[in-house]
Protein backbone atom coordinates (compact mmCIF):
# COMPACT_ATOMS: atom_id res chain seq x y z
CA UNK A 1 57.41 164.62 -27.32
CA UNK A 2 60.17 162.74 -28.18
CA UNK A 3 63.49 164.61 -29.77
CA UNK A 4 66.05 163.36 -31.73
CA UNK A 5 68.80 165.08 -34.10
CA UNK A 6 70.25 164.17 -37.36
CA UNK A 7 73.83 162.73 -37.90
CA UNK A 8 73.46 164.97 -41.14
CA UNK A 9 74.54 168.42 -38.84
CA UNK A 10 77.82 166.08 -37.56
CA UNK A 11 79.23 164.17 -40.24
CA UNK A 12 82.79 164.43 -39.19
CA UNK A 13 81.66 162.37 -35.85
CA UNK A 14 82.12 158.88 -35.08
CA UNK A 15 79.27 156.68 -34.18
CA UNK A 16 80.66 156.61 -30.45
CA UNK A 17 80.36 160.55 -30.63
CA UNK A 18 77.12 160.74 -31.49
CA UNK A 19 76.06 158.64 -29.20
CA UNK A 20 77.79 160.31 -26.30
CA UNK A 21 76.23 163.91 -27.48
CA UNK A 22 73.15 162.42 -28.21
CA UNK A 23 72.95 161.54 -24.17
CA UNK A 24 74.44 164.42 -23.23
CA UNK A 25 72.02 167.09 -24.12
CA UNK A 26 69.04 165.02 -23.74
CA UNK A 27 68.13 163.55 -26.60
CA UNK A 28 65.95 160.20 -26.83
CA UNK A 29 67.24 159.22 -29.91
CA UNK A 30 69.21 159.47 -32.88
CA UNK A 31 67.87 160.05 -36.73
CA UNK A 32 70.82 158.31 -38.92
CA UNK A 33 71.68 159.87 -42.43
CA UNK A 34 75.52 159.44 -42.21
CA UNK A 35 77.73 157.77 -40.11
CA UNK A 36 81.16 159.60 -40.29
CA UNK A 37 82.68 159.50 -43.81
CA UNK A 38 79.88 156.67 -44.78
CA UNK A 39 76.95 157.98 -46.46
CA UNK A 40 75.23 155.56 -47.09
CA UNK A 41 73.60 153.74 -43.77
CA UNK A 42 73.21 150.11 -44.90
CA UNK A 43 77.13 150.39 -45.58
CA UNK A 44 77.86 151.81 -41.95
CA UNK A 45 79.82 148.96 -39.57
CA UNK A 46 77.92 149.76 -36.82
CA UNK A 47 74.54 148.33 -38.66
CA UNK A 48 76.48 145.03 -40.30
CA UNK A 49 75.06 141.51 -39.92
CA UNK A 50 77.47 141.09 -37.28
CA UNK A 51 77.97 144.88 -35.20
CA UNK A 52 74.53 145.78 -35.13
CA UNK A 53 73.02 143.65 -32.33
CA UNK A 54 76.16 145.33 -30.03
CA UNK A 55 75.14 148.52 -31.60
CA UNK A 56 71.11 148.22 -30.65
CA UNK A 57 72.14 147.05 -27.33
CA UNK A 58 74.54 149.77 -26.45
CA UNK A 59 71.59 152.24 -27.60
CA UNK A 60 69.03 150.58 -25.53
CA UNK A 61 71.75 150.63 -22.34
CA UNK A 62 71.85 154.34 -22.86
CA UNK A 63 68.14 155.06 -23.76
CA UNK A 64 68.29 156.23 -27.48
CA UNK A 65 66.55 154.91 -29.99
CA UNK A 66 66.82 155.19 -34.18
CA UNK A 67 64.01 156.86 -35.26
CA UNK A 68 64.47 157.00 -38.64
CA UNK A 69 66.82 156.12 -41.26
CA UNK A 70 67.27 158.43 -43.74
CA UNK A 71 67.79 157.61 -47.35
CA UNK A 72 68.47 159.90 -50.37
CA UNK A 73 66.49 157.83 -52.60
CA UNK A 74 64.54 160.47 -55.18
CA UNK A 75 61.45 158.56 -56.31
CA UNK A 76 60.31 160.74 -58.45
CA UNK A 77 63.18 160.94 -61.18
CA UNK A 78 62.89 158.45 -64.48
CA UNK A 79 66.70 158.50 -64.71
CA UNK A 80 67.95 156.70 -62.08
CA UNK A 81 65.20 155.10 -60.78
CA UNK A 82 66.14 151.90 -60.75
CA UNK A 83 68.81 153.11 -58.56
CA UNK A 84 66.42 154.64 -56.13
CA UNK A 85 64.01 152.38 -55.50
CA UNK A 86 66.47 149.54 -54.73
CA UNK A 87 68.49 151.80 -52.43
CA UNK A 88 64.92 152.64 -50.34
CA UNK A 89 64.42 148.78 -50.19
CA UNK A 90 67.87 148.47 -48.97
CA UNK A 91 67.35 151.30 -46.12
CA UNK A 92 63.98 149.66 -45.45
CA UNK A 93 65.88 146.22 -45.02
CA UNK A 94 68.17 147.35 -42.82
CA UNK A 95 65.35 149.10 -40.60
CA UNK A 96 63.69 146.20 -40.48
CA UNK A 97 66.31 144.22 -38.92
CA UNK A 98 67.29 147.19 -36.42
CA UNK A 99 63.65 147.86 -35.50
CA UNK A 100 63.58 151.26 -36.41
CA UNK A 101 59.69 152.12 -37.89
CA UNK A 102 59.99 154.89 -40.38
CA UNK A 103 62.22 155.62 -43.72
CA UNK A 104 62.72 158.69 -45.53
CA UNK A 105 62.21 158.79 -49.52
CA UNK A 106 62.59 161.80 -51.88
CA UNK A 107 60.84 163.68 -54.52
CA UNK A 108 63.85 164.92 -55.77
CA UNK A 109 67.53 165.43 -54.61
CA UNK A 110 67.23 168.89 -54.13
CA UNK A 111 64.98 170.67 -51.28
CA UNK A 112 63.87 174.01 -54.10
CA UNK A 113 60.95 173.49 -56.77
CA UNK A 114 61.79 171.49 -59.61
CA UNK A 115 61.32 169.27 -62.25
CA UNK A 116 59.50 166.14 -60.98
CA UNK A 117 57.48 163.33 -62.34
CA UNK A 118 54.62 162.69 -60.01
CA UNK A 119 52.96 160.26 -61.47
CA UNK A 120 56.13 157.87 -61.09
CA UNK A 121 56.89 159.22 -57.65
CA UNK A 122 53.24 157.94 -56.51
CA UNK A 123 53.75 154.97 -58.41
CA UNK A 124 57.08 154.24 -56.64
CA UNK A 125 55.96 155.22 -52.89
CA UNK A 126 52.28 152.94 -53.38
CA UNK A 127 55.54 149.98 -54.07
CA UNK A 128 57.75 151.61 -51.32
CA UNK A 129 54.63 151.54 -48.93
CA UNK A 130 53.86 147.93 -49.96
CA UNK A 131 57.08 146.31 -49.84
CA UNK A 132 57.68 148.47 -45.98
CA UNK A 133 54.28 147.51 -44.62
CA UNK A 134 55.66 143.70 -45.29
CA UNK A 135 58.36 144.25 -42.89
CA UNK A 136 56.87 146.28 -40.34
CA UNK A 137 58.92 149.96 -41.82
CA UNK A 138 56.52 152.87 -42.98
CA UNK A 139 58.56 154.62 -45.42
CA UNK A 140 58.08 158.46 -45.26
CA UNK A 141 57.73 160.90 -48.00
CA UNK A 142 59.73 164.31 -47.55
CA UNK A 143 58.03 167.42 -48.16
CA UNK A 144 60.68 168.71 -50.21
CA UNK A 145 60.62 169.96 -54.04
CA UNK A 146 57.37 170.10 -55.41
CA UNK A 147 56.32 168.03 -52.43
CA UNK A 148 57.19 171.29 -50.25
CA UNK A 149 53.80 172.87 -51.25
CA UNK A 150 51.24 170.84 -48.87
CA UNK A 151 48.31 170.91 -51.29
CA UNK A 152 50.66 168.84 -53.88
CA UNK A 153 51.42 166.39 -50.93
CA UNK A 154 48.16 166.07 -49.97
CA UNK A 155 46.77 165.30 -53.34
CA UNK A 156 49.78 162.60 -53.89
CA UNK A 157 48.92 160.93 -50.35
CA UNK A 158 45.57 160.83 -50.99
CA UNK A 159 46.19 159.17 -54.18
CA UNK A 160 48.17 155.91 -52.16
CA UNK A 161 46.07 153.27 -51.33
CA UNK A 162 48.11 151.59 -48.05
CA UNK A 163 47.44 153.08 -44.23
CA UNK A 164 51.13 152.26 -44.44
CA UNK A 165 52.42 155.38 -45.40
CA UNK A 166 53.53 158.75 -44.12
CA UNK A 167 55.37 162.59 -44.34
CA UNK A 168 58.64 163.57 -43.07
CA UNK A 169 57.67 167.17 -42.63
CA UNK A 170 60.66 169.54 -42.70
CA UNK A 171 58.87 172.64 -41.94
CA UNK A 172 61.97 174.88 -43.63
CA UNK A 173 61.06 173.69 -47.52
CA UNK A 174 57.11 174.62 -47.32
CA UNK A 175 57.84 177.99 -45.28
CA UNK A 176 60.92 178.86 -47.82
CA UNK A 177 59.51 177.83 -51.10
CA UNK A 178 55.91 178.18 -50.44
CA UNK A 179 55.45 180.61 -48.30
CA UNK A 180 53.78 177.82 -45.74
CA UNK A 181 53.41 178.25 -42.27
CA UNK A 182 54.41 175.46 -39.95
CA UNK A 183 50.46 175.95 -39.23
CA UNK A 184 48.94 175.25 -42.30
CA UNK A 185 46.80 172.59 -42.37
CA UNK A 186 48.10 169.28 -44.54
């Protein structure tokens, strides 16, 4: 097993700080959602055009690796989606070119049950898995919102035709919404 943290739980830190923590307790790598006051990862310096073969090599010298990149793109939302879907193209983009596999995607914005339309969030993924699988990224649906109750994540994943697709699992949101234990089967 392979463990990682998120730069969510440190968003004061720079990118050498995390890095330096991130070897320091043991991790093998590092799952990117912010990088200190930059939300938003395809903005970060360390991932430009020009900083981000330094930054790949200075994570390969010390063993770490990006697991994931972590949007906040919420799929399932008519308002805004627009929005959404071209900021999950843009993470994907940039995970291409960093070589890191997997994106996270959205239901919603918010991790408690609420108003979602499904329909357009498996509508939006099936593209999302599509336009990933072109670039060697699996983009990764969180189980949060409705998505937090496994039989409604099964169903949706079973409706999406590409092998290129995938759950981020955050065990909290099906335990505290659905009363889910980490055990139950997906």
């Amino acid at each position: 097993m392979k463990l990682s943290f998120s730069t969510l739980g440190c968003p004061d830190w720079s990118w050498s700080i995390v890095l330096s923590a991130a070897k320091d307790i043991g991790m093998d790598g590092v799952e990117v959602r912010c990088v200190g006051s930059e939300l938003y990862a395809p903005h970060c310096a360390e991932f430009s055009e020009e900083n981000a073969p330094a930054t790949m090599e200075r994570l390969a010298k010390l063993g770490l690796t990006i697991p994931v990149l972590d949007s906040n793109a919420s799929i399932a939302l008519a308002e805004g989606s627009a929005m959404a879907m071209r900021e999950a193209r843009e993470y994907i983009d940039l995970a291409a070119r960093i070589g890191t596999p997997y994106v996270r995607v959205m239901c919603i914005p918010v991790p408690q049950p609420a108003d979602a339309d499904l329909e357009l969030c498996s509508r939006q993924y099936a593209e999302l898995c599509a336009y990933g699988e072109s670039r060697g990224v699996t983009p990764l649906l969180e189980t949060n919102g409705p998505l937090g109750d496994s039989s409604v994540m099964k169903s949706l994943m079973d409706g999406i035709p590409s092998a290129n697709k995938g759950v981020l699992w955050d065990i909290h949101h099906p335990y505290r919404y659905f009363g889910e234990s980490p055990a139950t089967p997906y």
